[in-house]
Structure formats: structure tokens, C-alpha cells
C-alpha atoms as a PDB file:
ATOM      1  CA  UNK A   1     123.652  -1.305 -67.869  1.00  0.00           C
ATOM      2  CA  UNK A   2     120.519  -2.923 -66.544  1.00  0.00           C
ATOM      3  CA  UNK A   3     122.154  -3.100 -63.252  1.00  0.00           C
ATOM      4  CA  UNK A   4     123.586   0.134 -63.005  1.00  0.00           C
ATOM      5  CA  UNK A   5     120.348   1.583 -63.425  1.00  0.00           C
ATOM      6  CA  UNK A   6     118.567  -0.185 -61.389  1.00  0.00           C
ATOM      7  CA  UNK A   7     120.866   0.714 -58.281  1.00  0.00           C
ATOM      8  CA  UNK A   8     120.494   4.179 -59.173  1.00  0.00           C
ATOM      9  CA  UNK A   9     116.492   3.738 -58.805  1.00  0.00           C
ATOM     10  CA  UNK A  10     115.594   3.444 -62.339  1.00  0.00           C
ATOM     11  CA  UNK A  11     112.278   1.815 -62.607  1.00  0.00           C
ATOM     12  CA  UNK A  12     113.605  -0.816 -65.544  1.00  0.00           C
ATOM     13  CA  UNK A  13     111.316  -3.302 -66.860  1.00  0.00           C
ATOM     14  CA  UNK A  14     114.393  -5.808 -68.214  1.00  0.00           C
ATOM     15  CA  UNK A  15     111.795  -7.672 -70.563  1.00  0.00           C
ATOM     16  CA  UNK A  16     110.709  -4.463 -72.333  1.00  0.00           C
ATOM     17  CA  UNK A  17     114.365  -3.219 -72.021  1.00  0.00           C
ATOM     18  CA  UNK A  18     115.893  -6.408 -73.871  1.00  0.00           C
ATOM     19  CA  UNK A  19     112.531  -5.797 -76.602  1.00  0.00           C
ATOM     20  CA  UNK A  20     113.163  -2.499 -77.476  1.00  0.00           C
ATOM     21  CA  UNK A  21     117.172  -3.295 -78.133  1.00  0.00           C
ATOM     22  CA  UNK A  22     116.042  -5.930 -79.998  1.00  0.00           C
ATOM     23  CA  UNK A  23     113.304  -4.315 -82.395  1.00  0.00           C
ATOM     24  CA  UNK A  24     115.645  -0.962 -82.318  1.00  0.00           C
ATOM     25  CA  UNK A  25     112.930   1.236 -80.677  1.00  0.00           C
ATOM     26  CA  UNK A  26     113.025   3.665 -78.106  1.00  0.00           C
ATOM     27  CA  UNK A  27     113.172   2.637 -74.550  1.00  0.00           C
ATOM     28  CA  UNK A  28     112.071   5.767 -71.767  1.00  0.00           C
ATOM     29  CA  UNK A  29     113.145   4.814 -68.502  1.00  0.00           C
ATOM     30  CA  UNK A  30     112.070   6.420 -65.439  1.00  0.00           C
ATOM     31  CA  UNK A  31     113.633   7.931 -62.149  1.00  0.00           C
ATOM     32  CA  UNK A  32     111.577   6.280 -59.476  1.00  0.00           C
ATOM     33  CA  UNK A  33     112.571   9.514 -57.249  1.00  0.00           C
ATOM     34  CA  UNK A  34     112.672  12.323 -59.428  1.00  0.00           C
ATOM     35  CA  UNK A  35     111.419  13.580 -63.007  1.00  0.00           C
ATOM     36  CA  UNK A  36     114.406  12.519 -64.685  1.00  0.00           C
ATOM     37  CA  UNK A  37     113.842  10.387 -68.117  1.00  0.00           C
ATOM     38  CA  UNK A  38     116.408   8.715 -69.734  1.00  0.00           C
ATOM     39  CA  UNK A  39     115.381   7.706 -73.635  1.00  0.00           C
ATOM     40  CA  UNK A  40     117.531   4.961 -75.208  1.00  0.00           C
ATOM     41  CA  UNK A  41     117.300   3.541 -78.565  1.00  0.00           C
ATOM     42  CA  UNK A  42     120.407   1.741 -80.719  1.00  0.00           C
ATOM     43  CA  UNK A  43     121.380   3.580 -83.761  1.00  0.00           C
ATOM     44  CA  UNK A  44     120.425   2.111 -87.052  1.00  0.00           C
ATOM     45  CA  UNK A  45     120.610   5.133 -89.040  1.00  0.00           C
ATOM     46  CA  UNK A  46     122.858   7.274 -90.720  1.00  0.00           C
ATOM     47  CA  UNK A  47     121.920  10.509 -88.193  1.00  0.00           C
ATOM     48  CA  UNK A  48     122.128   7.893 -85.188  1.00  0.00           C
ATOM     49  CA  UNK A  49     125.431   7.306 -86.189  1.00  0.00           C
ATOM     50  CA  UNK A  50     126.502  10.855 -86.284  1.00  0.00           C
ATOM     51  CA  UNK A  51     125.308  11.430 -83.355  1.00  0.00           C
ATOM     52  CA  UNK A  52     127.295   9.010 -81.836  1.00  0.00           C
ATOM     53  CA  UNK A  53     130.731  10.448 -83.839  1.00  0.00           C
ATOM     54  CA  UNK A  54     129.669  13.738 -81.980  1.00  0.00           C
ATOM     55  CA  UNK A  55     128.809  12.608 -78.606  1.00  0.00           C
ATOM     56  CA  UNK A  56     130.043  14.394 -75.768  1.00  0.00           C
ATOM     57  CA  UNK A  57     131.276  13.116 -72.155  1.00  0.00           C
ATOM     58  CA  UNK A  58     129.786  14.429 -69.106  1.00  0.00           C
ATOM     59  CA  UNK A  59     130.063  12.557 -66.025  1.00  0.00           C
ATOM     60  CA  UNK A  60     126.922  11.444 -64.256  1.00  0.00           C
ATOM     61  CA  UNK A  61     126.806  10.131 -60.256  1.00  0.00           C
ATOM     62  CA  UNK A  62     130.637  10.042 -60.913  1.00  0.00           C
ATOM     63  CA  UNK A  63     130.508   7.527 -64.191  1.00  0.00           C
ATOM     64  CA  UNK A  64     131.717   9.456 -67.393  1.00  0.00           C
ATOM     65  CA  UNK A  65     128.550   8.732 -69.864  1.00  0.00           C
ATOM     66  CA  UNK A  66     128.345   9.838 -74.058  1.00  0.00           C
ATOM     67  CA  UNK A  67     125.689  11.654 -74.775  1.00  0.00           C
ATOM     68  CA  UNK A  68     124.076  13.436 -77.771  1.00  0.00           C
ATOM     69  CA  UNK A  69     124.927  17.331 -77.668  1.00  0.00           C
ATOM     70  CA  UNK A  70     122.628  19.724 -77.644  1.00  0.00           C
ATOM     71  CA  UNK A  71     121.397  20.243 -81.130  1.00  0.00           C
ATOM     72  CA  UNK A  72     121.091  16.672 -81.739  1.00  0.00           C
ATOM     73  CA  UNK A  73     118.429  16.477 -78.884  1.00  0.00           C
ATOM     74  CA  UNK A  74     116.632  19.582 -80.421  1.00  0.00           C
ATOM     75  CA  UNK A  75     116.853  17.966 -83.893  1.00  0.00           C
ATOM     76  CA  UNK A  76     115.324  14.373 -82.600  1.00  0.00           C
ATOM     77  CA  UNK A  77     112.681  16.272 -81.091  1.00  0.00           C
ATOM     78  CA  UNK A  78     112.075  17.793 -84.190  1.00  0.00           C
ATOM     79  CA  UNK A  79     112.605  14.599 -86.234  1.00  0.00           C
ATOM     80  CA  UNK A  80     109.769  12.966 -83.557  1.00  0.00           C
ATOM     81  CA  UNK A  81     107.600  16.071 -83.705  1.00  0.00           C
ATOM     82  CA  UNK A  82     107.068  16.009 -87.594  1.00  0.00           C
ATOM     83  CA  UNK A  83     105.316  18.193 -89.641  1.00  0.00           C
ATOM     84  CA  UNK A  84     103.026  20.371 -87.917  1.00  0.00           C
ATOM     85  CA  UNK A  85     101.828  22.779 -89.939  1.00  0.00           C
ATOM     86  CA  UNK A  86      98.457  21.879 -89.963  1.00  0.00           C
ATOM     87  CA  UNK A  87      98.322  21.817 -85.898  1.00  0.00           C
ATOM     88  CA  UNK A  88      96.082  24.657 -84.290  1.00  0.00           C
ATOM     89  CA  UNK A  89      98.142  26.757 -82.098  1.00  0.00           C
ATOM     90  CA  UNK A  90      95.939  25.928 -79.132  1.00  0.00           C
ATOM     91  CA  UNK A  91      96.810  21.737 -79.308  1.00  0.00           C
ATOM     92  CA  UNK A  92     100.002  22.085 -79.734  1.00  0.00           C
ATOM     93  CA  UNK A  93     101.096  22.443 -75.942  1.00  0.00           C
ATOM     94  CA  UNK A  94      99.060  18.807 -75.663  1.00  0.00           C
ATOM     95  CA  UNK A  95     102.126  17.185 -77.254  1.00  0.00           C
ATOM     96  CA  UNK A  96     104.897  16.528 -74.870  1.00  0.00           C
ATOM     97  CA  UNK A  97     107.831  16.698 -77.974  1.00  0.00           C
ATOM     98  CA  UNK A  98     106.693  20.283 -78.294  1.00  0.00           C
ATOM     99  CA  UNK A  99     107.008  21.158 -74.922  1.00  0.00           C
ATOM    100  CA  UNK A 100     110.129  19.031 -74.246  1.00  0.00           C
ATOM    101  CA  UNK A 101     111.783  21.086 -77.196  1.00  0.00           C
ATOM    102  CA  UNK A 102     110.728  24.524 -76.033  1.00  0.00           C
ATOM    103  CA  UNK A 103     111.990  23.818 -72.480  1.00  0.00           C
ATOM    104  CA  UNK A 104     115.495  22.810 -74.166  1.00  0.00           C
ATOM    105  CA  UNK A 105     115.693  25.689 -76.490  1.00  0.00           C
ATOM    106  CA  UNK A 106     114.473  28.033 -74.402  1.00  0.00           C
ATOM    107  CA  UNK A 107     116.605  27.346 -71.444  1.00  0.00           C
ATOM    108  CA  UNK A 108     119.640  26.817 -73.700  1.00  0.00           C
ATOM    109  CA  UNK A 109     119.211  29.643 -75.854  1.00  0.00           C
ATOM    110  CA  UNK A 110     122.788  31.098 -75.347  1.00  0.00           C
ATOM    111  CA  UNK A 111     124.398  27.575 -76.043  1.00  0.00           C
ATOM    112  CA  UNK A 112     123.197  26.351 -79.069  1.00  0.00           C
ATOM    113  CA  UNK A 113     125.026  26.563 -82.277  1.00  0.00           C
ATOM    114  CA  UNK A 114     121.564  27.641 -84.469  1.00  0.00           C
ATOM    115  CA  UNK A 115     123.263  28.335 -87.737  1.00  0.00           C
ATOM    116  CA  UNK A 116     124.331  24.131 -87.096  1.00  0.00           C
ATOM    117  CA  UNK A 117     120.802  23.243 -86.324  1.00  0.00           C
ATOM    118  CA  UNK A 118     119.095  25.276 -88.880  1.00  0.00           C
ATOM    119  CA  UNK A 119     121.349  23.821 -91.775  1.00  0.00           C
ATOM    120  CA  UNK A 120     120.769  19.908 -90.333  1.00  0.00           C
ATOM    121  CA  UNK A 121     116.616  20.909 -90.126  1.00  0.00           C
ATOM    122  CA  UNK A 122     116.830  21.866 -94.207  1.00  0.00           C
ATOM    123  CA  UNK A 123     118.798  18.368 -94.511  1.00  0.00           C
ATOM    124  CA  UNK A 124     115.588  16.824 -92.711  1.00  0.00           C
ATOM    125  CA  UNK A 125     113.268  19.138 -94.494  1.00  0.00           C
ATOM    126  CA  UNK A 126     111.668  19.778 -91.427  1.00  0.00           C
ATOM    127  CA  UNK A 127     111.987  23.835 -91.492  1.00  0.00           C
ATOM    128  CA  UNK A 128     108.812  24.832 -91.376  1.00  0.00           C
ATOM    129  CA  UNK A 129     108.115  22.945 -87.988  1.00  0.00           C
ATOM    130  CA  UNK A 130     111.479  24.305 -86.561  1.00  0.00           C
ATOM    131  CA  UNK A 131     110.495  28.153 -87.642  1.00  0.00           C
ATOM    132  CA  UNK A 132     106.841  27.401 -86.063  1.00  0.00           C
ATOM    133  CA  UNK A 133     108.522  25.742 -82.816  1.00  0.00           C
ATOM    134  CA  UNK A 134     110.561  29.343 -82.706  1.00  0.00           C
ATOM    135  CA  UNK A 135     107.787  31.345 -82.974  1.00  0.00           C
ATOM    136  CA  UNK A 136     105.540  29.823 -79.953  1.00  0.00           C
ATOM    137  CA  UNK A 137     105.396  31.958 -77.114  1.00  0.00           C
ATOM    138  CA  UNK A 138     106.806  30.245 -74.268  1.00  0.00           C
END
């Protein structure tokens, strides 16, 4: 994997690559000639693992890659963001999470299944940030 990203311009650091499989934490790689992130972490959880049973193909510089659908992303932003209820409206756009989700909802809108994501948020207990999140003007 190392390799393949690498040839693709990836700027990998392999030591803090092999760390963050090792200690299970998320690894954010960079596209050395464009905006594109890739985040990476192993699943060690019962939602990673779902995520995984749900992952969909899409085929990437002509390699077919799994990745989490849609409303998994939203709900790990969500998961990441936390509880922000006590968050003034103007810091919120400091977070990148925040803005990261409202550029995926927003531009996905017509696509996501929110009667899916709304039942996983009340699983997560994490309504309240998902209902503020909604209401941000954006």
C-alpha cells in the first residue's frame, strides 16, 4: 500500500504510517499535487467493522478500492466532531470536521439515505450536534 501511494504522489511518511497501524490511530495522508486527503485508520470497533460489511467499490486511477459510503463518512465526522452544543455559532467554522461535514452533506444532499443516518446518530447519541450541523447556514 505504501508503495502504491507513493507512486501516485502521496506524501507518506512510512515511520508514522507503520505507528499509526500499530497504535490503531488515524493516519491523513496527503496528495503532494492536489487537495486530496486520504484518512486511514484499522478498525477496532464494532462501527469500524460495519463499516467495513457496508463498504462500497469504486475504482480509483483504475484500481477497484472499498470505501465507507456516504453516511458512514457523515457519521465519523460526527462521531469526531462531538458534542457541540456549547460552541458559539461564530467558532464553529474554525473546526475543519464541521466544515468537512457541511461540504459532504451539502453537496450530497440528494444522495444520502437521512432517515439511515438520523437513526445511527440516536444510536451514537450524538443528535443534537447532527440537528445543529443541519441548521448552519452554508
Amino acid at each position: 500500500m505504501l508503495k502504491l501511494l507513493k507512486n501516485f504522489d502521496f506524501d507518506v511518511n512510512e515511520k508514522q504510517f507503520l505507528l499509526g497501524i500499530q497504535e490503531k490511530t488515524a493516519i491523513s495522508i496527503f496528495d503532494n499535487k492536489s487537495h486530496l486527503r486520504l484518512d486511514i485508520r484499522m478498525a477496532d470497533k464494532k462501527l469500524d467493522f460495519e463499516v467495513l460489511e457496508n463498504a462500497i467499490q469504486v475504482k480509483i486511477f483504475d484500481y477497484n478500492l472499498c470505501m465507507a459510503p456516504l453516511e458512514y463518512v457523515l457519521l465519523g465526522k460526527i462521531l469526531y466532531i462531538g458534542k457541540i452544543d456549547d460552541i458559539p455559532d461564530s467558532e464553529l467554522f474554525e473546526y475543519q470536521d464541521i466544515l468537512d461535514f457541511l461540504t459532504i452533506y451539502h453537496a450530497n444532499k440528494e444522495k444520502i439515505d437521512e432517515e439511515f443516518l438520523i437513526r445511527k446518530v440516536k444510536e451514537i447519541g450524538l443528535e443534537s450536534t447532527f440537528k445543529r450541523l443541519k441548521s448552519i447556514k452554508f
